[in-house]
N, C-alpha and C. Protein backbone atom coordinates (compact mmCIF):
# COMPACT_ATOMS: atom_id res chain seq x y z
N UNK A 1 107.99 113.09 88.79
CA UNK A 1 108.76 114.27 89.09
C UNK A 1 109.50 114.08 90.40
N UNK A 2 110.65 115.03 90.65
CA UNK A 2 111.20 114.94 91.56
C UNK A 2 111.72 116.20 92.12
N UNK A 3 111.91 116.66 93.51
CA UNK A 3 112.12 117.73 94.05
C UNK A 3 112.25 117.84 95.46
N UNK A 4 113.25 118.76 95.62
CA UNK A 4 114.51 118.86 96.61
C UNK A 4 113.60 119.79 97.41
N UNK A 5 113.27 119.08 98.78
CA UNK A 5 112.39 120.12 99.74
C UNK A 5 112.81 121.07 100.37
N UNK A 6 114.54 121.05 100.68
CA UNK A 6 114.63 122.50 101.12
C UNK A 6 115.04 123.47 100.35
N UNK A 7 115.20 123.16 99.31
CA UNK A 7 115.82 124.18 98.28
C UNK A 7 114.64 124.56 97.21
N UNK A 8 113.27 123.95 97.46
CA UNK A 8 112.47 123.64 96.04
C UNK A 8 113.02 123.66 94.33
N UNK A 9 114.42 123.13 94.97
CA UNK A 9 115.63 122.74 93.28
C UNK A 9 114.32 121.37 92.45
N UNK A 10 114.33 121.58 91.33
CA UNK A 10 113.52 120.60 90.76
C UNK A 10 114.26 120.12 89.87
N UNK A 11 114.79 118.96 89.90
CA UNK A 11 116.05 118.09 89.08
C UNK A 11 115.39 117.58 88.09
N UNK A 12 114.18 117.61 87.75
CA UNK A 12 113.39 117.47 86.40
C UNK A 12 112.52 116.26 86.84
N UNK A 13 111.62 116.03 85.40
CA UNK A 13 110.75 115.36 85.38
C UNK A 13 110.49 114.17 83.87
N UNK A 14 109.67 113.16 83.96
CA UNK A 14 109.91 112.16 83.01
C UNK A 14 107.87 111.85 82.50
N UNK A 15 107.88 111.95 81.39
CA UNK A 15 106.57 112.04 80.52
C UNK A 15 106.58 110.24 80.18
N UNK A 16 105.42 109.95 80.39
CA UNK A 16 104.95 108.77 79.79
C UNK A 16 103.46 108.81 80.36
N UNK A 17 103.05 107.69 79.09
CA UNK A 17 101.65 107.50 79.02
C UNK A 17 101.05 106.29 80.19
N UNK A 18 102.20 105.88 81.00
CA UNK A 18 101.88 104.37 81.86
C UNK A 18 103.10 104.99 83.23
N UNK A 19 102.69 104.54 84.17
CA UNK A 19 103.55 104.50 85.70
C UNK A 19 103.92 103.36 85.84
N UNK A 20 105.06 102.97 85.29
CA UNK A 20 105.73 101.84 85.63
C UNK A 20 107.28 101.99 86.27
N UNK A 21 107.96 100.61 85.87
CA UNK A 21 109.34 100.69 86.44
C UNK A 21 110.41 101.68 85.36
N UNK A 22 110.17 101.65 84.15
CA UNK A 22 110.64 102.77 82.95
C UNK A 22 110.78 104.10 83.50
N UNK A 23 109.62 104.48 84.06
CA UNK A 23 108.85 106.05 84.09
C UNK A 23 109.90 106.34 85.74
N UNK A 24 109.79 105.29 86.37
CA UNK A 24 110.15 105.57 87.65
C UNK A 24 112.33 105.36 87.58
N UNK A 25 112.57 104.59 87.38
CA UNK A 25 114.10 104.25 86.72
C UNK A 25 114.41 105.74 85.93
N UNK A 26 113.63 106.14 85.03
CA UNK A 26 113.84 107.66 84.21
C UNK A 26 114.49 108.33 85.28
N UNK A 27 113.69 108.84 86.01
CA UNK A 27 113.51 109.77 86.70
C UNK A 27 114.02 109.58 88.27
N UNK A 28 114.56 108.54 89.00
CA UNK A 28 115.92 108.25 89.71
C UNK A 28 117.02 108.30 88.98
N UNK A 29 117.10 108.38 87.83
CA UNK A 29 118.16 108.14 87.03
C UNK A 29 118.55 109.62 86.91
N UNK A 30 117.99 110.67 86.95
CA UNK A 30 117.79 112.30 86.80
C UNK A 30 118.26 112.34 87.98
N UNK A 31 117.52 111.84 88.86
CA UNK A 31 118.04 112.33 90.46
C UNK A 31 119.38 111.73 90.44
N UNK A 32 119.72 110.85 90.43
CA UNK A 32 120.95 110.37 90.55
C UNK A 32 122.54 111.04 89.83
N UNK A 33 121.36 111.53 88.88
CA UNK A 33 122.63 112.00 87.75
C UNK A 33 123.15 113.81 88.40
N UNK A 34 121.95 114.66 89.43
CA UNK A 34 122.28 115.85 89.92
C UNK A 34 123.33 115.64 91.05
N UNK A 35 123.83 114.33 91.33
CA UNK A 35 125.11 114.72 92.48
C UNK A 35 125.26 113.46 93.14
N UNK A 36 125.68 114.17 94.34
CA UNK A 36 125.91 112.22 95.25
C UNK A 36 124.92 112.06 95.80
N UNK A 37 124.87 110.61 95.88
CA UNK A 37 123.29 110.08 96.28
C UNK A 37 124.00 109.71 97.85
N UNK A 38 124.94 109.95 98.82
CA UNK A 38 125.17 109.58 99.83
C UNK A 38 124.34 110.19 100.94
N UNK A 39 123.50 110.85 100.77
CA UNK A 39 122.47 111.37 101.84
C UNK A 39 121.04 112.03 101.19
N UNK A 40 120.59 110.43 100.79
CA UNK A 40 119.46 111.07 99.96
C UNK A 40 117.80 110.49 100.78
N UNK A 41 116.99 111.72 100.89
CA UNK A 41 115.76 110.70 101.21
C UNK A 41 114.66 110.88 100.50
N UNK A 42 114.27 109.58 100.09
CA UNK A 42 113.51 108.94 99.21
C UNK A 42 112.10 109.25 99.51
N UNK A 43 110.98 110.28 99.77
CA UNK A 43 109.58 109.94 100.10
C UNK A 43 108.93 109.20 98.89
N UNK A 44 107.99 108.42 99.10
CA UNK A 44 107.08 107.90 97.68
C UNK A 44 105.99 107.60 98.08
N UNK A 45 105.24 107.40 97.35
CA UNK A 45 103.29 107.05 97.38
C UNK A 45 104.09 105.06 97.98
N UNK A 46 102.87 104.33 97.62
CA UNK A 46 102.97 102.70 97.87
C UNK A 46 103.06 101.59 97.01
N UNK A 47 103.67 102.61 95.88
CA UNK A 47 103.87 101.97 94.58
C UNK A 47 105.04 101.03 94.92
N UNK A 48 105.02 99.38 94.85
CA UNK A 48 106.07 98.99 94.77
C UNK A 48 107.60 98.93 94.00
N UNK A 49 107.80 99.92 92.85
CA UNK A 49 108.54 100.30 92.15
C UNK A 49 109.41 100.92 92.47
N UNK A 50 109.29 102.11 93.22
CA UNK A 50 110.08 103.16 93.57
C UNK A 50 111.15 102.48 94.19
N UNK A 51 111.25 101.67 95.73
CA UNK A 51 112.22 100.93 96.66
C UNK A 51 112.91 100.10 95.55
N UNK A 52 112.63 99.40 94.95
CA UNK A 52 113.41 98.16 94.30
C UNK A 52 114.40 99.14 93.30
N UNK A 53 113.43 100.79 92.24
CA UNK A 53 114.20 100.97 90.90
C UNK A 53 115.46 101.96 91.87
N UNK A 54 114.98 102.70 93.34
CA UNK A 54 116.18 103.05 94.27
C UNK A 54 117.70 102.42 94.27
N UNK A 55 117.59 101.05 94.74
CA UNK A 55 118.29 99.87 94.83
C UNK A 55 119.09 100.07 93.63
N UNK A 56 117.92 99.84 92.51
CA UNK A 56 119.04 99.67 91.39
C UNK A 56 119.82 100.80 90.89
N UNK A 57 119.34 102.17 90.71
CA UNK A 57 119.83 103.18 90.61
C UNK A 57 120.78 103.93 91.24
N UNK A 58 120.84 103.59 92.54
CA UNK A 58 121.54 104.21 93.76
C UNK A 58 123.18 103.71 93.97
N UNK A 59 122.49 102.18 93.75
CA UNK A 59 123.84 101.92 94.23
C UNK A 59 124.89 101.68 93.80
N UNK A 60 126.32 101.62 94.39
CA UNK A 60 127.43 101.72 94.48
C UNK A 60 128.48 100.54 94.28
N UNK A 61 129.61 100.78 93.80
CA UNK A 61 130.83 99.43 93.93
C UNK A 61 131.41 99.69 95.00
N UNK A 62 131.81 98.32 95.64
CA UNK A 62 132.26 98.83 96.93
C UNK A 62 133.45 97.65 96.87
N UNK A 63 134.73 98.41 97.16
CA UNK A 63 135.79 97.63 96.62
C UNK A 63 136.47 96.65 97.63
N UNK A 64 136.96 95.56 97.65
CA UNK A 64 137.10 95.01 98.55
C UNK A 64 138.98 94.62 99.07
N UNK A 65 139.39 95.30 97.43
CA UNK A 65 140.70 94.68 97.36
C UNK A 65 141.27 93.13 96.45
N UNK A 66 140.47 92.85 96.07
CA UNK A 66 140.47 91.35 95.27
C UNK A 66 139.82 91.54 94.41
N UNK A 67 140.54 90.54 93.52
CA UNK A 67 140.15 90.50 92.06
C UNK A 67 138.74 90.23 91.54
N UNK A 68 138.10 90.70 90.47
CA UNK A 68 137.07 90.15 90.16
C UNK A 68 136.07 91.22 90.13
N UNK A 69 134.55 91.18 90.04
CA UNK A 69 133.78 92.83 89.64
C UNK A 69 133.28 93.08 91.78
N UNK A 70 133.64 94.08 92.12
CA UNK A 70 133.31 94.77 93.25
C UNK A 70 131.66 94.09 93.51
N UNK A 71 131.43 94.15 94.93
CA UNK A 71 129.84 94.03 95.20
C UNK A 71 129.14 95.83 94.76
N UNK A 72 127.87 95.46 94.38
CA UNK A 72 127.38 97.03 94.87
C UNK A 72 126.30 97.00 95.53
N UNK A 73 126.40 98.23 96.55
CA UNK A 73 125.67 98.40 97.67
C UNK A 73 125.41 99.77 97.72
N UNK A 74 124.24 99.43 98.28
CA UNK A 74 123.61 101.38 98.86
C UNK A 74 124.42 101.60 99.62
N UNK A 75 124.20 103.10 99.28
CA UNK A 75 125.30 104.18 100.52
C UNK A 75 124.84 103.88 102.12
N UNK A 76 125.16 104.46 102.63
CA UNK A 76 124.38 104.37 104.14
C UNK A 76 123.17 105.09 104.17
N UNK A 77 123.90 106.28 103.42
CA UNK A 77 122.52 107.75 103.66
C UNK A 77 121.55 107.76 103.07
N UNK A 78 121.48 106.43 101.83
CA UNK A 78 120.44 106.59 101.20
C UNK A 78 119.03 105.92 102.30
N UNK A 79 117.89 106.60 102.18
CA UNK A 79 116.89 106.03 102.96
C UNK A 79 115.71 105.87 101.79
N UNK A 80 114.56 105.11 102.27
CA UNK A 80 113.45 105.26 101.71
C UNK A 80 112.67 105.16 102.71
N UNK A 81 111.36 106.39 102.42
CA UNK A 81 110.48 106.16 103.01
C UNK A 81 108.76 106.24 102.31
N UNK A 82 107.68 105.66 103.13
CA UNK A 82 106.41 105.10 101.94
C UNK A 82 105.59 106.24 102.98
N UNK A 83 104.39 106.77 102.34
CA UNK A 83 103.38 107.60 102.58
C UNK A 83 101.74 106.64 101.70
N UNK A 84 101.49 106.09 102.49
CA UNK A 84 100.10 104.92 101.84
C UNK A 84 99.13 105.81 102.06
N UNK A 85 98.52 106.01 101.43
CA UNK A 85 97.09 106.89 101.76
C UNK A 85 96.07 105.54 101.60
N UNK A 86 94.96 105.43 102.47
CA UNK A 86 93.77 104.26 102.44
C UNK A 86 92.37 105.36 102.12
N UNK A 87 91.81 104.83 100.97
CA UNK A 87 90.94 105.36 100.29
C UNK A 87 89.70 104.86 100.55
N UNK A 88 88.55 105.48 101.32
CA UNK A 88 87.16 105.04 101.22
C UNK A 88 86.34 106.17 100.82
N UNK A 89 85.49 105.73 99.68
CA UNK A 89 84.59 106.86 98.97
C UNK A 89 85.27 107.99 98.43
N UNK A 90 85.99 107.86 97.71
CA UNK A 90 87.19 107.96 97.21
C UNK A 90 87.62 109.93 97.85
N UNK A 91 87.40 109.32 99.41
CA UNK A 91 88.28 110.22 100.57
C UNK A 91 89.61 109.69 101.02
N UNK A 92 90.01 110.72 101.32
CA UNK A 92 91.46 109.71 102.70
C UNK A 92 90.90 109.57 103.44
N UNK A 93 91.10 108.06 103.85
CA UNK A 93 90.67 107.65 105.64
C UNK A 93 91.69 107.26 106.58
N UNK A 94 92.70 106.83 105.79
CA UNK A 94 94.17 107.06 106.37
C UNK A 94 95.33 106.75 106.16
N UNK A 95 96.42 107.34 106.38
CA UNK A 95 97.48 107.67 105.77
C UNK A 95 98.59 107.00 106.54
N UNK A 96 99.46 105.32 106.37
CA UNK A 96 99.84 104.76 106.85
C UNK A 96 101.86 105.20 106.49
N UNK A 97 102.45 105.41 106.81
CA UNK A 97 103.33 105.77 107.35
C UNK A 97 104.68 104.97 107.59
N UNK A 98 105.43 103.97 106.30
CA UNK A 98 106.42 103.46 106.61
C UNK A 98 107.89 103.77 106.24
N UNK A 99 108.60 103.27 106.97
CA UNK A 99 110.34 103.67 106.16
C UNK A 99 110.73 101.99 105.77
N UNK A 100 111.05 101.77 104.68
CA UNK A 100 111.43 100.57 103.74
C UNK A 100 112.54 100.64 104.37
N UNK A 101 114.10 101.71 104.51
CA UNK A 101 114.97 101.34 104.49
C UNK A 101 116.02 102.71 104.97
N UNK A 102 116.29 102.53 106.26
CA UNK A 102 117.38 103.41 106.84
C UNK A 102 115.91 103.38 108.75
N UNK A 103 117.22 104.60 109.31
CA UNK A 103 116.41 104.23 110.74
C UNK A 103 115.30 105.68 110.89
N UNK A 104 114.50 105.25 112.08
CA UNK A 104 112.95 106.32 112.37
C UNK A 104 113.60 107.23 112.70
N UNK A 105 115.28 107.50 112.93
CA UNK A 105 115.98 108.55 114.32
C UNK A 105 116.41 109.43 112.70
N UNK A 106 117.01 108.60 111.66
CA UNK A 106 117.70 109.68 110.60
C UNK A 106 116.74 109.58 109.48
N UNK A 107 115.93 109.52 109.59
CA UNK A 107 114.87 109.66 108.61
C UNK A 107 113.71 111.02 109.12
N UNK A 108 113.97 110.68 110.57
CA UNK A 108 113.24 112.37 111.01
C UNK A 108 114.39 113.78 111.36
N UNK A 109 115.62 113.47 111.24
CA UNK A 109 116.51 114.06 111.16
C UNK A 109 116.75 114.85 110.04
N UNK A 110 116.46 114.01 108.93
CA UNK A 110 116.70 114.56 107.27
C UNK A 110 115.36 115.57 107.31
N UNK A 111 114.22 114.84 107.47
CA UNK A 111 112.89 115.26 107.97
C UNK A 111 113.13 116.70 108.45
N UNK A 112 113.74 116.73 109.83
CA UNK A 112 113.64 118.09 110.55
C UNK A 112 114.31 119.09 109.76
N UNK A 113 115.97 118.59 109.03
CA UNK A 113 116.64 119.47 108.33
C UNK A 113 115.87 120.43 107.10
N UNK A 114 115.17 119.38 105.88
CA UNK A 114 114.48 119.66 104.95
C UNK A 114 113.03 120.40 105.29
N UNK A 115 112.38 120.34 106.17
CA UNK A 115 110.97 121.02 106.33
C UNK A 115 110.92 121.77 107.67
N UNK A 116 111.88 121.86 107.94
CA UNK A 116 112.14 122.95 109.51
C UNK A 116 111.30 122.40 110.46
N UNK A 117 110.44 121.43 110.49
CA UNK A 117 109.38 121.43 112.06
C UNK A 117 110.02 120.13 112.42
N UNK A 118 110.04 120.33 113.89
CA UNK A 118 110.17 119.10 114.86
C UNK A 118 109.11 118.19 114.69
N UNK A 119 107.91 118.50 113.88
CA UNK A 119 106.57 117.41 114.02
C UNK A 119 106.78 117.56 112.30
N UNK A 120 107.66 117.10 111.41
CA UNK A 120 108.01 116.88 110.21
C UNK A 120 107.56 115.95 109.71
N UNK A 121 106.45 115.01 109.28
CA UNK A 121 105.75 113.76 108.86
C UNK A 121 106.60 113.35 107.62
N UNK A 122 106.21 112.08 107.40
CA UNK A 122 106.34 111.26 106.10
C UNK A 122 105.39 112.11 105.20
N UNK A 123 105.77 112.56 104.14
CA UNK A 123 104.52 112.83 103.14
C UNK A 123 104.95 113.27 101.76
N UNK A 124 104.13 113.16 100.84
CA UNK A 124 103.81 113.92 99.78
C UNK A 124 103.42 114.66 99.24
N UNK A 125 103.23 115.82 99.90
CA UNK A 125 102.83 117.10 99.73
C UNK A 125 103.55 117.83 98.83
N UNK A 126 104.54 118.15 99.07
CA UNK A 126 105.50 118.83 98.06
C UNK A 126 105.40 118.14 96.68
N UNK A 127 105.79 117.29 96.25
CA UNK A 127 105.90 117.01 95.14
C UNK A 127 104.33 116.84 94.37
N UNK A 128 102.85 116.72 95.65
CA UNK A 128 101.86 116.85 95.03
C UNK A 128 101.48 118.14 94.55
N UNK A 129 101.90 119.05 95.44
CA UNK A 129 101.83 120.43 94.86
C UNK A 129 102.42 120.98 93.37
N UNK A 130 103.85 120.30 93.53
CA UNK A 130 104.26 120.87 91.99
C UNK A 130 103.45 120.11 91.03
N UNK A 131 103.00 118.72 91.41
CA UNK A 131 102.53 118.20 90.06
C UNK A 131 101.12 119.30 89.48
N UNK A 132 100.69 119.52 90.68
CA UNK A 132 99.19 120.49 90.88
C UNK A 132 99.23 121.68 90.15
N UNK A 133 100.52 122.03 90.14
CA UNK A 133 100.82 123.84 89.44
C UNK A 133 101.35 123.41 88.01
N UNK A 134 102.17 121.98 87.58
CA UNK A 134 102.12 122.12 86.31
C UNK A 134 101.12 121.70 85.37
N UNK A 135 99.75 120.70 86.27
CA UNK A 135 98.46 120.65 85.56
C UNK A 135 97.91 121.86 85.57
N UNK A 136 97.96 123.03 86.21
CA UNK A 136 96.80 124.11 85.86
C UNK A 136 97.49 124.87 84.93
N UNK A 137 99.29 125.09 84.95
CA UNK A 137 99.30 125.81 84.18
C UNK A 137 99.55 125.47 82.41
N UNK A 138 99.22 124.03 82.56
CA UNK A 138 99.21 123.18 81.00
C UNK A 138 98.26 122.76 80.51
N UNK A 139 96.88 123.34 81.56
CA UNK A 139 95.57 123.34 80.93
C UNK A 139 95.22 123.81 80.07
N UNK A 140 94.13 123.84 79.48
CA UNK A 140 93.57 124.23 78.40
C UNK A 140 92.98 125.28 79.21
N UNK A 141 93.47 127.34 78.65
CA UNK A 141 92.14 127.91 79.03
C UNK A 141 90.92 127.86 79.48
N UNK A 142 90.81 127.67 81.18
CA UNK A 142 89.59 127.59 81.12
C UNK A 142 89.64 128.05 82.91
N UNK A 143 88.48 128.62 83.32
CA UNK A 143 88.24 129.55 84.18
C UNK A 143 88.28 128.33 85.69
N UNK A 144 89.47 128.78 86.57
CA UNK A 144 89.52 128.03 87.28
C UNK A 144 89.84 126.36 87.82
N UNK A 145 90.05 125.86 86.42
CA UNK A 145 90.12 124.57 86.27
C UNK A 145 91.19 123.94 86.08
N UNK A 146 90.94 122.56 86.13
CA UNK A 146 92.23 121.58 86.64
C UNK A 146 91.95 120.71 85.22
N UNK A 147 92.13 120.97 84.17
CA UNK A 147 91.59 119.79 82.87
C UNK A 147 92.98 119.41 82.57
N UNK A 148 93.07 118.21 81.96
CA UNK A 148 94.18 117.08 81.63
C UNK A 148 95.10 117.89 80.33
N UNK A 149 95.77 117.40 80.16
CA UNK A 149 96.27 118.17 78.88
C UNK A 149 96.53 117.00 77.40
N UNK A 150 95.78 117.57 76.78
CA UNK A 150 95.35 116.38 76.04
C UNK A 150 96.63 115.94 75.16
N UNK A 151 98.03 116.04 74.78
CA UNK A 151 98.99 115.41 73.90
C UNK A 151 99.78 115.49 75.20
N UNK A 152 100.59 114.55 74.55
CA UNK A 152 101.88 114.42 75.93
C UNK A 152 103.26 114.93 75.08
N UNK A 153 102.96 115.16 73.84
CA UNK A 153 104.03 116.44 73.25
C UNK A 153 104.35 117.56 74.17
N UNK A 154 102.97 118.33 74.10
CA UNK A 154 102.45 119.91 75.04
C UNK A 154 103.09 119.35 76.58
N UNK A 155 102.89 117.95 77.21
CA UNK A 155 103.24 118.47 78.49
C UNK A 155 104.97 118.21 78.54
N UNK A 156 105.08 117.41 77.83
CA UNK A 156 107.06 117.35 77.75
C UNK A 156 107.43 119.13 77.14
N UNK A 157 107.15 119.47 76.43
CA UNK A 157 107.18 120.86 76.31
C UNK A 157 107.00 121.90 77.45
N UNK A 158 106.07 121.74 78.15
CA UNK A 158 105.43 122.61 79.14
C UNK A 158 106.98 122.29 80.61
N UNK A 159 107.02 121.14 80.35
CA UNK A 159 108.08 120.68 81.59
C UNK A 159 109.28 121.09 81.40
């Protein structure tokens, strides 16, 4: 899934039974397709997929004047940045904190714009939350609970 933090706009979401480069390409491909990608920032878990299917999705022809097929290149504005969570006893013990690609000055800039605080972190919160509200509300009846939803018909439906 994907979703726009200051607007909570949700440009949709992509169903499969596996998290791969397919599932992730889908669904940049959605983002890509709601507008210009010239000032976009990228948060993601530490999946190596996301940065590389960016790259391919994002970018651009960039014309040079001479014959032959254009180079393509990322915009400037596009950034990526990684949120690693380190797992012991299957707690967080800590949450490592990188940007793949653009600078620490406009990556907390986009940061400050999108989540209003001057102490604006790298994270995944937002998009863990929506995933959180469309598992409870595609559960199966049941008092309080977080249960899986057993066909992936029901949750492409539900989405």
């Amino acid at each position: 899934m994907a979703i726009s933090v200051s607007s909570r706009l949700w440009p949709g979401g992509v169903v499969s039974a596996t998290r791969d480069r397919t599932l992730i390409g889908a669904v940049l491909t959605r983002v890509a397709a709601c507008g210009s990608v010239a000032r976009v920032l990228l948060r993601t878990d530490g999946l190596v997929s996301y940065p590389r299917q960016a790259v391919r999705r994002f970018r651009q022809a960039v014309r040079s004047g001479r014959r032959g097929r254009p180079r393509l290149a990322l915009p400037a504005g596009v950034q990526i940045a990684q949120a690693i969570k380190r797992y012991a006893r299957r707690r967080v013990r800590a949450v490592e904190r990188r940007i793949v690609r653009g600078s620490a000055a406009s990556v907390a800039a986009v940061s400050l714009a999108t989540q209003g605080k001057a102490t604006a972190a790298i994270n995944t919160a937002y998009i863990e939350r929506l995933n959180a509200t469309c598992r409870a509300r595609l559960a199966v009846p049941v008092r309080r609970g977080r249960a899986t939803v057993r066909r992936v018909a029901t949750l492409g439906c539900g989405m």
